[in-house]
Protein backbone atom coordinates (compact mmCIF):
# COMPACT_ATOMS: atom_id res chain seq x y z
CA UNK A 1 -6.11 72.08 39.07
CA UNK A 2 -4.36 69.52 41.49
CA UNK A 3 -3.26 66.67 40.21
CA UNK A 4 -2.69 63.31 42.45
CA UNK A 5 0.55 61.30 43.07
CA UNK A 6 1.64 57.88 44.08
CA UNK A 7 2.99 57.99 47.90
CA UNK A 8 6.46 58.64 48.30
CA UNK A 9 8.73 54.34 48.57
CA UNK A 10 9.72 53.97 52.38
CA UNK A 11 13.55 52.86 51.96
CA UNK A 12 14.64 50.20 53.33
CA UNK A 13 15.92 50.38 56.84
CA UNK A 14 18.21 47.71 59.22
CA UNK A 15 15.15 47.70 61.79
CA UNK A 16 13.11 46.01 59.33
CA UNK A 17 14.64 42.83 59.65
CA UNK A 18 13.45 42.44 63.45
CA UNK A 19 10.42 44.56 63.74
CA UNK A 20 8.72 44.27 60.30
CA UNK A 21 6.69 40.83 60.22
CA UNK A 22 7.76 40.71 56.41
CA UNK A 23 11.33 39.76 57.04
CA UNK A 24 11.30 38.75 60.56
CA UNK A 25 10.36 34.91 59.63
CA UNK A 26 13.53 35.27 56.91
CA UNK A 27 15.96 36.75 59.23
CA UNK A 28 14.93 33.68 61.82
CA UNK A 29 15.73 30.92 59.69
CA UNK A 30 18.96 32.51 57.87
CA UNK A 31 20.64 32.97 61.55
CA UNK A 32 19.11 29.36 62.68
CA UNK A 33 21.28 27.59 58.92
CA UNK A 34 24.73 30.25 60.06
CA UNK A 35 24.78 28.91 63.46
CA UNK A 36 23.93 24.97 62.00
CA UNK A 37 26.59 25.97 59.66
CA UNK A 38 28.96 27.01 62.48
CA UNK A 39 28.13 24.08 64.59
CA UNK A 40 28.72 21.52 61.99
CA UNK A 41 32.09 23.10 61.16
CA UNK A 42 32.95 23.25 64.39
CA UNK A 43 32.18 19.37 64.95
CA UNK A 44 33.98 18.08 61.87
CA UNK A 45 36.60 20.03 62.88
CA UNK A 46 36.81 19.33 66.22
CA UNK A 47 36.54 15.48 65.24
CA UNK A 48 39.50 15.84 62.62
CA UNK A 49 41.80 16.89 65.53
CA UNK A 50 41.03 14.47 67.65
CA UNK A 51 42.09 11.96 65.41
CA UNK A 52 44.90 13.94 64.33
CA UNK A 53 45.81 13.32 68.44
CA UNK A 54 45.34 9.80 68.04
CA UNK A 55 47.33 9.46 64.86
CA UNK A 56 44.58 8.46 62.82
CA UNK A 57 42.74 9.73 59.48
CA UNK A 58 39.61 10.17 58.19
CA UNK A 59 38.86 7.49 55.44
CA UNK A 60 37.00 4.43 54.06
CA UNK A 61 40.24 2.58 52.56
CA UNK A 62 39.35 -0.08 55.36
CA UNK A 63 36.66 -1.89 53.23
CA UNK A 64 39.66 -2.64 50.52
CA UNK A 65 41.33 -4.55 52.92
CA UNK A 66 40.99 -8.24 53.45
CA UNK A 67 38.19 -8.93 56.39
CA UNK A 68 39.80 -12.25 57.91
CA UNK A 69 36.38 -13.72 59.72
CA UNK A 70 33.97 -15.98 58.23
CA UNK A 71 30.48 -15.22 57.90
CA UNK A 72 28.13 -18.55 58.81
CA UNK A 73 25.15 -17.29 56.69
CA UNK A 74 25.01 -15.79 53.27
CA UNK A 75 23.54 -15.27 50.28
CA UNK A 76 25.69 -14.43 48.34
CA UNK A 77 29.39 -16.12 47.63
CA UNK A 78 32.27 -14.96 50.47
CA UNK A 79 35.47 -16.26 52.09
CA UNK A 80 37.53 -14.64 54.65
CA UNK A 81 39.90 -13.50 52.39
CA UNK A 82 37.53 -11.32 50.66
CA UNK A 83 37.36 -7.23 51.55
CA UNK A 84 35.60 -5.35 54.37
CA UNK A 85 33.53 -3.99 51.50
CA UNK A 86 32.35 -7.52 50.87
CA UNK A 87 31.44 -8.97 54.33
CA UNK A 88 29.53 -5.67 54.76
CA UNK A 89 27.61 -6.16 51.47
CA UNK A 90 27.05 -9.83 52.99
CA UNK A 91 25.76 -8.50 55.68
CA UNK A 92 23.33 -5.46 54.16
CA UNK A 93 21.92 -8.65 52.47
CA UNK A 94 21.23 -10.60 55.68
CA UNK A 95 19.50 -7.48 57.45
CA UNK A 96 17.77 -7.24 53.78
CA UNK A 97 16.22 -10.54 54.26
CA UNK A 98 15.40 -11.22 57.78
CA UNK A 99 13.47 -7.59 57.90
CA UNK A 100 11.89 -8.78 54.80
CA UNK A 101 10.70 -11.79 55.87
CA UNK A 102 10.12 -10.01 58.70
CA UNK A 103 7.29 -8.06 57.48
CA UNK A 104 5.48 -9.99 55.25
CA UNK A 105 5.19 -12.52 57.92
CA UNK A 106 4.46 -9.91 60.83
CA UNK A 107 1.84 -8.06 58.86
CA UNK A 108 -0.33 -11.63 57.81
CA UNK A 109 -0.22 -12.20 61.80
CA UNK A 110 -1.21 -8.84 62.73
CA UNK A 111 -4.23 -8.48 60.36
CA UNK A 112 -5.35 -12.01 61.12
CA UNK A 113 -4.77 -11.20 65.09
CA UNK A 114 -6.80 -7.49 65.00
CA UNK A 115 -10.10 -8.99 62.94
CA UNK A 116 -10.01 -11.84 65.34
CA UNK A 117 -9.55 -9.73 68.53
CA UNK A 118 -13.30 -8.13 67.25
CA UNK A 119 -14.08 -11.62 66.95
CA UNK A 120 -18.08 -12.33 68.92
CA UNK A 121 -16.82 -15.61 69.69
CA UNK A 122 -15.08 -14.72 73.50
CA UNK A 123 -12.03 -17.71 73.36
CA UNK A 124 -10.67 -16.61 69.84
CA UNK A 125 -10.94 -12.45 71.05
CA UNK A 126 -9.73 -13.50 74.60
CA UNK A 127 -6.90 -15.74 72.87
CA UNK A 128 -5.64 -12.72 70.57
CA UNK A 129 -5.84 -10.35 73.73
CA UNK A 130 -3.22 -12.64 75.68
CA UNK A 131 -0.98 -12.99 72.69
CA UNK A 132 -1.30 -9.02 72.11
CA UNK A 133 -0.62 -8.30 75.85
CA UNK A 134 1.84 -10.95 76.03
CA UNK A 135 4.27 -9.90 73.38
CA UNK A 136 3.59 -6.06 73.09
CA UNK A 137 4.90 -6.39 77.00
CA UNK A 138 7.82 -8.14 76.76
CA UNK A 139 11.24 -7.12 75.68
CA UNK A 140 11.64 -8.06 72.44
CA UNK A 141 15.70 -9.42 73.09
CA UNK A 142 13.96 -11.68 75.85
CA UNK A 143 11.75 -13.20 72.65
CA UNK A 144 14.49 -13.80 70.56
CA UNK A 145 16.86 -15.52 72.95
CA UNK A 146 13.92 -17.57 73.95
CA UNK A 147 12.67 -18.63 71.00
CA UNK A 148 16.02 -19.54 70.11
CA UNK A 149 16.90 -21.46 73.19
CA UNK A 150 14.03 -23.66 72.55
CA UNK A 151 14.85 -24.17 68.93
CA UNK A 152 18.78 -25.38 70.24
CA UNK A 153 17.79 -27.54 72.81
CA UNK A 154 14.15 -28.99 72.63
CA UNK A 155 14.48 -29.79 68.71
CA UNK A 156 16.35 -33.17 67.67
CA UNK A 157 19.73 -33.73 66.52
CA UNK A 158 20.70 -34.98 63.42
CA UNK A 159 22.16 -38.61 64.59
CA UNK A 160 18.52 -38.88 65.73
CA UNK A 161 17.53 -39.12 62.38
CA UNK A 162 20.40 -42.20 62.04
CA UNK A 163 19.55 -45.76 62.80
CA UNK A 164 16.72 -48.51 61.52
CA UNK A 165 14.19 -47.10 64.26
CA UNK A 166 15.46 -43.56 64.26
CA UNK A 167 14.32 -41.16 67.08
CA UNK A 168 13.15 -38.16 64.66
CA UNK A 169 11.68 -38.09 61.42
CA UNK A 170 11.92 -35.70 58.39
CA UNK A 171 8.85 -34.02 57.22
CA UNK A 172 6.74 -33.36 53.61
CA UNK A 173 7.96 -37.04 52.61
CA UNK A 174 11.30 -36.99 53.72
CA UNK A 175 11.79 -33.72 52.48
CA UNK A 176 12.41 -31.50 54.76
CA UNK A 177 14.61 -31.79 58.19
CA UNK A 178 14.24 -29.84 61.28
CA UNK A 179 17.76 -30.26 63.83
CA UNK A 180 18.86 -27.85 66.64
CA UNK A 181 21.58 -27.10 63.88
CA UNK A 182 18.93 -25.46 61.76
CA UNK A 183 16.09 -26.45 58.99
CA UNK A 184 16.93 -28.08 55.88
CA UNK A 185 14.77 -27.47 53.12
CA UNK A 186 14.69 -28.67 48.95
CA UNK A 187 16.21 -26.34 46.53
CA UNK A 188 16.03 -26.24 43.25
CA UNK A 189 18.92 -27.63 41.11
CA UNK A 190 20.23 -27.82 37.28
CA UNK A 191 21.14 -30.23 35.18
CA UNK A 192 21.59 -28.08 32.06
CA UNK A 193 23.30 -25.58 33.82
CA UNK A 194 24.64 -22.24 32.44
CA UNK A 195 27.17 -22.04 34.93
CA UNK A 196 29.84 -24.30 33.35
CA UNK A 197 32.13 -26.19 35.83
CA UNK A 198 29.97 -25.56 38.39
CA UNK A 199 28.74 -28.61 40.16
CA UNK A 200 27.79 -29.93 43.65
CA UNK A 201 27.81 -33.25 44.76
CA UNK A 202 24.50 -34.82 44.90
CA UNK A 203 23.61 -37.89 47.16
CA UNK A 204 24.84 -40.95 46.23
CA UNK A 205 23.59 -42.96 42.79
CA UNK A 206 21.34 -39.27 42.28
CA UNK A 207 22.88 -37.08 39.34
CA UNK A 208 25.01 -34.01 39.82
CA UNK A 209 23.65 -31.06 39.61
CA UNK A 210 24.77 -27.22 39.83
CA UNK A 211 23.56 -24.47 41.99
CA UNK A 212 23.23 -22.55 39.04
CA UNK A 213 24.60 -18.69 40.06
CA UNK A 214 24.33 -18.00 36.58
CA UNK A 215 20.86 -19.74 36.19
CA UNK A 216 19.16 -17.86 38.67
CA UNK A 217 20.02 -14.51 36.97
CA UNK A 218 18.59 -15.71 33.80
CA UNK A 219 15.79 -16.75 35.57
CA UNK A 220 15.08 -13.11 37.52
CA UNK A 221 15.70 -11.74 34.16
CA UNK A 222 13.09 -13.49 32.45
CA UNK A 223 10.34 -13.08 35.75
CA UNK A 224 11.28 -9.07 35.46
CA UNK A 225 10.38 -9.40 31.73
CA UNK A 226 7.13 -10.89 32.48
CA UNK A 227 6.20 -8.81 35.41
CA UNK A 228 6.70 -5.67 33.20
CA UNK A 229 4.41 -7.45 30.25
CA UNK A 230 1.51 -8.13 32.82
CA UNK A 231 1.71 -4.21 34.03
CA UNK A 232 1.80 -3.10 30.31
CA UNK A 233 -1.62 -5.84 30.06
CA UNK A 234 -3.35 -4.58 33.21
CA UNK A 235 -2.40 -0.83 31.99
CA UNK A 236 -4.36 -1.82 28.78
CA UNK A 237 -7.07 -2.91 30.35
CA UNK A 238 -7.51 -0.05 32.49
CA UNK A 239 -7.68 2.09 29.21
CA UNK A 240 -10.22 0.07 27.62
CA UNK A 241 -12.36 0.64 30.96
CA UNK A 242 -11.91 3.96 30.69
CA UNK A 243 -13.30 4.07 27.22
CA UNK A 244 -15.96 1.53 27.43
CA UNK A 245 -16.75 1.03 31.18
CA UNK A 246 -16.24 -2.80 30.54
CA UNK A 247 -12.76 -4.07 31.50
CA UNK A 248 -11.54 -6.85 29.56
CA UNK A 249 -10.51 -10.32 31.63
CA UNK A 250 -6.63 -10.62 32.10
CA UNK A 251 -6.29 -12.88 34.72
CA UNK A 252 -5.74 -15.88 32.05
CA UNK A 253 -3.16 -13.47 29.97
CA UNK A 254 -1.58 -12.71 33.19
CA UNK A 255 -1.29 -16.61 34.08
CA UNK A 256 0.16 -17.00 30.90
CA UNK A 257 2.85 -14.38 30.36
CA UNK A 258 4.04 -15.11 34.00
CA UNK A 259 4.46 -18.93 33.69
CA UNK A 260 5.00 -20.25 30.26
CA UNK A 261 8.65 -18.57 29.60
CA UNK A 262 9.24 -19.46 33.27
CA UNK A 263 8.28 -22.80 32.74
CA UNK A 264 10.24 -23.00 29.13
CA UNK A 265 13.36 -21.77 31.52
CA UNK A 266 13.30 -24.31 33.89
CA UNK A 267 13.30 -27.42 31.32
CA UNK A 268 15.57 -26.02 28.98
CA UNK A 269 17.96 -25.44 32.34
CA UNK A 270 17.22 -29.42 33.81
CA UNK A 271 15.62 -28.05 37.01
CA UNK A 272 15.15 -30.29 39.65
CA UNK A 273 14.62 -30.78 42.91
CA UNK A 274 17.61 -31.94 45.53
CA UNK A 275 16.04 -32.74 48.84
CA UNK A 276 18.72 -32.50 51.97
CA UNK A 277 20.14 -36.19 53.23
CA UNK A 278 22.68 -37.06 56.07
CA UNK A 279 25.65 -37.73 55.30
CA UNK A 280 28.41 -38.47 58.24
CA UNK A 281 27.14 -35.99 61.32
CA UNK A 282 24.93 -33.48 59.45
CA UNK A 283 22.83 -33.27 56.13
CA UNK A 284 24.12 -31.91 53.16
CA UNK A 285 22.48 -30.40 50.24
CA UNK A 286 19.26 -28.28 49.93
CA UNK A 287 18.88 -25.30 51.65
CA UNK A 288 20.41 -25.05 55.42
CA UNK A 289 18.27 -21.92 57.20
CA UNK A 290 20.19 -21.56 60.35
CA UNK A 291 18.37 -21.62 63.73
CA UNK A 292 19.50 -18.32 64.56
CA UNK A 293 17.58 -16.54 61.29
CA UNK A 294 14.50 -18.63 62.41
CA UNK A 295 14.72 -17.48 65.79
CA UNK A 296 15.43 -13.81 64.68
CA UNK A 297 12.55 -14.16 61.88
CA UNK A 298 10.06 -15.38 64.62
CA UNK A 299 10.20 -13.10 67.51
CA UNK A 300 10.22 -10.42 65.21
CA UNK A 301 7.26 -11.16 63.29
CA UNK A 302 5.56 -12.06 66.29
CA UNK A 303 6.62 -9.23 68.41
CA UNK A 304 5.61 -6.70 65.56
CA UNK A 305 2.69 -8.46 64.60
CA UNK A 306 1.14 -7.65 68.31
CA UNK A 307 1.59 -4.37 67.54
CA UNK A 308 -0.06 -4.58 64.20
CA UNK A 309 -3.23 -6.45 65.45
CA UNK A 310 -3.78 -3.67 67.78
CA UNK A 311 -3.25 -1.15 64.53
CA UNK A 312 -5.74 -2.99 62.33
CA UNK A 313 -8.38 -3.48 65.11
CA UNK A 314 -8.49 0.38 65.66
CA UNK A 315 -8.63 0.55 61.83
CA UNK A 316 -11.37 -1.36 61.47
CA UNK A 317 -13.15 -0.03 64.61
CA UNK A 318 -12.86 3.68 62.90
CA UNK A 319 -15.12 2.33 60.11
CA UNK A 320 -18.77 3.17 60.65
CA UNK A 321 -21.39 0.53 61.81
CA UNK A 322 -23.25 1.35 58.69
CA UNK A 323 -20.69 0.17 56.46
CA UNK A 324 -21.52 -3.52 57.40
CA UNK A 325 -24.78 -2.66 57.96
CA UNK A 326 -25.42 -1.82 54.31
CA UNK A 327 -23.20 -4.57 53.36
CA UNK A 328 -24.87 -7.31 55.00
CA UNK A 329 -28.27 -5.74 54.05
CA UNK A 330 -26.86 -6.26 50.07
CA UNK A 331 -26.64 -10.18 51.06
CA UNK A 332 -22.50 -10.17 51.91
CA UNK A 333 -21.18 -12.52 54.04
CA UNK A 334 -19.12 -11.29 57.29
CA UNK A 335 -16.07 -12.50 55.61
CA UNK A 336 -17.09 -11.25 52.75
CA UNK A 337 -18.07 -7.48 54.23
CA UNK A 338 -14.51 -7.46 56.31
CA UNK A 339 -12.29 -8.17 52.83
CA UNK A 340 -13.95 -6.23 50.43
CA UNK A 341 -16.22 -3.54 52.33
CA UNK A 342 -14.30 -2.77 56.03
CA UNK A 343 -10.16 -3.88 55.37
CA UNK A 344 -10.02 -1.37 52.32
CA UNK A 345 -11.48 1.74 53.96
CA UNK A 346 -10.02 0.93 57.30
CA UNK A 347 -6.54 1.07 55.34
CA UNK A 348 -6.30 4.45 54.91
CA UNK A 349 -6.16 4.31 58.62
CA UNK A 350 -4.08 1.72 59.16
CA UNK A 351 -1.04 2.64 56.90
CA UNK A 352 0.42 5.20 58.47
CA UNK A 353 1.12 3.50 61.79
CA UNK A 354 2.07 1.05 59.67
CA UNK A 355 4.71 2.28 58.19
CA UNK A 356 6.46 3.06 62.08
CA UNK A 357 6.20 -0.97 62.73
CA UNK A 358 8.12 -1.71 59.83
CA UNK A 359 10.58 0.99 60.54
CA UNK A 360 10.52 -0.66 64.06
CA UNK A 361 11.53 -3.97 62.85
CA UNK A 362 14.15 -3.14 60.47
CA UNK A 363 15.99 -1.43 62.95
CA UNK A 364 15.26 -4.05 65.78
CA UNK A 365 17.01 -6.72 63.31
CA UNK A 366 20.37 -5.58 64.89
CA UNK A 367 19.50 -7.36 68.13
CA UNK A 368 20.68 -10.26 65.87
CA UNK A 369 23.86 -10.18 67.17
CA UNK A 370 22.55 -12.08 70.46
CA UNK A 371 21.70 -15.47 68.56
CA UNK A 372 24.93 -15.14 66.34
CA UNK A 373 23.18 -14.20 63.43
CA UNK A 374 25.52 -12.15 60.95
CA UNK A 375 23.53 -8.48 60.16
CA UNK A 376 25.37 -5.48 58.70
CA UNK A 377 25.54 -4.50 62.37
CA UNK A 378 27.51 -7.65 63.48
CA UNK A 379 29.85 -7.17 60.41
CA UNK A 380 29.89 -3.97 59.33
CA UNK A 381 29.24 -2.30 62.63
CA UNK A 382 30.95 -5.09 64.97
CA UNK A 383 33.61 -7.22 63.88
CA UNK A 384 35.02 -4.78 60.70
CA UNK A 385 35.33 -1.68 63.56
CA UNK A 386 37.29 -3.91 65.73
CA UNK A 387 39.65 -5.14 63.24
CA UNK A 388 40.14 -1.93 61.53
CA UNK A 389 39.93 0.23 64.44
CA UNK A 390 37.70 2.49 62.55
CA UNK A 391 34.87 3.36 64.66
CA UNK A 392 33.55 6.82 63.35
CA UNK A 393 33.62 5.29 59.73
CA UNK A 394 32.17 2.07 60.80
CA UNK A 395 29.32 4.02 62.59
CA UNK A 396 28.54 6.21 59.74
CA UNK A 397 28.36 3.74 57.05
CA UNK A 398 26.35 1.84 59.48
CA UNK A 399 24.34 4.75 60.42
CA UNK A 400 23.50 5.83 56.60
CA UNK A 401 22.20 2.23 55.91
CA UNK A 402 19.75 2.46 58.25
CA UNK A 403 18.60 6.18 57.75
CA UNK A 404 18.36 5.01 53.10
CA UNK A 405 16.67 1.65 54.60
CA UNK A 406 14.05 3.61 56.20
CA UNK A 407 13.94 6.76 54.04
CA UNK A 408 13.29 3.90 51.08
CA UNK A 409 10.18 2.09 53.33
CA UNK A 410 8.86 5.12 54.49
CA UNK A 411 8.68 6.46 50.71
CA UNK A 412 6.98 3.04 49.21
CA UNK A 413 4.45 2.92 52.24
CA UNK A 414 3.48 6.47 51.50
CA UNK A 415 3.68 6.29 48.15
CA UNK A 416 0.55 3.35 48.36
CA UNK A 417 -0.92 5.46 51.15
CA UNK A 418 -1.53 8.25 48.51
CA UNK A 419 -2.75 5.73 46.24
CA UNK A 420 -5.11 4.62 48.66
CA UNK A 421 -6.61 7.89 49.38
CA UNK A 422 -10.14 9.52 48.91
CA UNK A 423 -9.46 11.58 46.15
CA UNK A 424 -12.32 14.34 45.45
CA UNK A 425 -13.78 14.47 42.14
């Protein structure tokens, strides 16, 4: 009787690596990371002895070191004989705003520019199509200079506002001046402050009142207290759905949590408003938003926002004529079919090419350096590298800012992308 065997193991041979489809795709990739490995190496080294020739050295000690230059907007508190480390944290928080800004403002003008370039009434389409054209095709440094020429020179200056029959007016009831040295807006002031000895000179006969550093954080602290009770709330409600398929009302809970201890704040702390006044050559007090962020702010949003239009109206032209058709067959308004039946689904096709504008615009906030507006790239990446003489460790710093900026966008937009999603059931 014969009796059957497994077939004799092939070893392992050299060859294999090439010619057997197995291990050819491993062998690729592990020669492909040795010679990135290799190049790399080569690089860093190749860079150490170059500043070795130079008589330089690799490090970041420069941002210890006092920074000597002054800084004309900020958010936070700085003097020029704070760090490196400082005036480039000033100026992470000025790119930080103005791409901010930025997008909330450019996304509310592209959305409103893209449903009203599908407009049937021909002026408002025809009037979206020559702000599209007319931005999309124009440098975007040409915008910003412009806009900011205009705001320096046709706006008035603040001895106009001087004088029994003065030249210019404020606006909002005195409230609020606009000069070619910049917009001066209310803030919000304390009489109870937290902050101690901290107090700034109010207008004359008016009470003195403190900016209230300390104020403010109690203030985000209690806001980030509510915010996290009205998720827990809506989280609730979502549960009882669930289970019931009725979902309680929250929008008065919601109301609640978010302003009562917000309101309890602000009169335990005194707030008030201080409105901006002139005093000698310029006003003083409130909030002074420099001409060059509004310039910046504005031919960005607009500028992006052309591109954004033309990203929703190919959204919404992707949705099926049906869609509406059904809607406005169940009795919905147009406005009413475009918010809750088109916009949504046409999202799903709009966020992706979303997410490139706003990558766009955070990195086209470094073209603030033409209106003398004071990014990360004019402090960090300008006047801290001449200084210091530290260009390669300027550059990188600069350079992984940007890359964690975008990484962190990119992540949140596709994070609410996946959200958004048709999910099969």
């Amino acid at each position: 009787m014969s009796t059957l065997s497994d077939a004799p193991k092939q070893s392992f041979r050299l060859s294999q690596l090439i010619y057997d489809t197995r291990y050819r795709s491993i062998t690729i990739q592990v020669i492909a990371l040795i010679l990135i490995v290799v190049g790399l190496g080569w690089l860093v080294n190749n860079t150490i002895s170059n500043l070795e020739a130079l008589g330089k050295s690799f490090s970041f000690s420069f941002l210890s070191q006092p920074a000597g230059y002054d800084i004309n907007q900020m958010l936070i508190e700085y003097n020029n004989q704070m760090t490196h480390g400082r005036a480039a944290l000033v100026g992470i928080l000025n790119t930080l705003l103005v791409a901010f800004l930025g997008c909330v403002a450019a996304t509310f003008i592209g959305v409103i520019a893209g449903v009203l370039r599908l407009s049937k009434n021909w002026v408002v389409s025809r009037l979206m199509a020559v702000y599209v054209e007319g931005f999309r095709n124009v440098p975007l440094l040409l915008w910003i200079i412009l806009i900011f020429a205009f705001m320096s020179e046709g706006l008035p200056q603040p001895s106009d506002f001087r004088g029994s029959t003065p030249v210019a007016s404020m606006s909002l009831s005195d409230s609020v001046a606009i000069t070619n040295r910049g917009t001066y807006v209310p803030r919000i002031g304390f009489t109870n402050s937290l902050s101690g000895n901290e107090v700034v000179a109010a207008q004359e006969g008016a009470t003195p009142v403190s900016s209230g550093r300390v104020d403010w954080l109690v203030i985000y602290g209690v806001l980030a207290v509510s915010l996290v009770a009205i998720s827990f709330v809506n989280r609730s409600a979502t549960a009882k759905q669930l289970a019931t398929g009725i979902r309680p009302s929250t929008i008065w809970k919601n109301l609640a949590i978010f302003f009562v201890p917000l309101a309890i704040v602000l009169f335990s702390l005194g707030a008030t408003i201080v409105q901006p006044f002139l005093k000698g050559f310029n006003f003083t007090e409130g909030v002074h938003i420099r001409n060059s962020l509004m310039a910046l702010w504005l031919a960005l949003s607009l500028y992006t926002g052309a591109f954004i239009a033309e990203i929703v109206r190919a959204g919404i032209l992707a949705i099926s004529k049906g869609q509406s058709e059904a809607a406005s067959a169940l009795g919905l308004r147009p406005r009413r079919t475009m918010s809750l039946v088109i916009l949504p689904q046409a999202m799903r096709v709009i966020i992706p090419p979303l997410i490139s504008q706003y990558l766009n615009l955070t990195k086209n906030s470094s073209l603030a350096l033409a209106v003398g507006y004071m990014d990360v790239r004019a402090t960090l990446g300008g006047i801290s590298i001449a200084q210091t003489g530290r260009e390669l460790e300027g550059i990188m710093l600069l350079g992984a800012f940007y890359l964690t900026l975008s990484l962190l966008i990119s992540g949140g937009m596709n994070y609410y992308n996946n959200s958004t999603k048709l999910k099969e059931r």
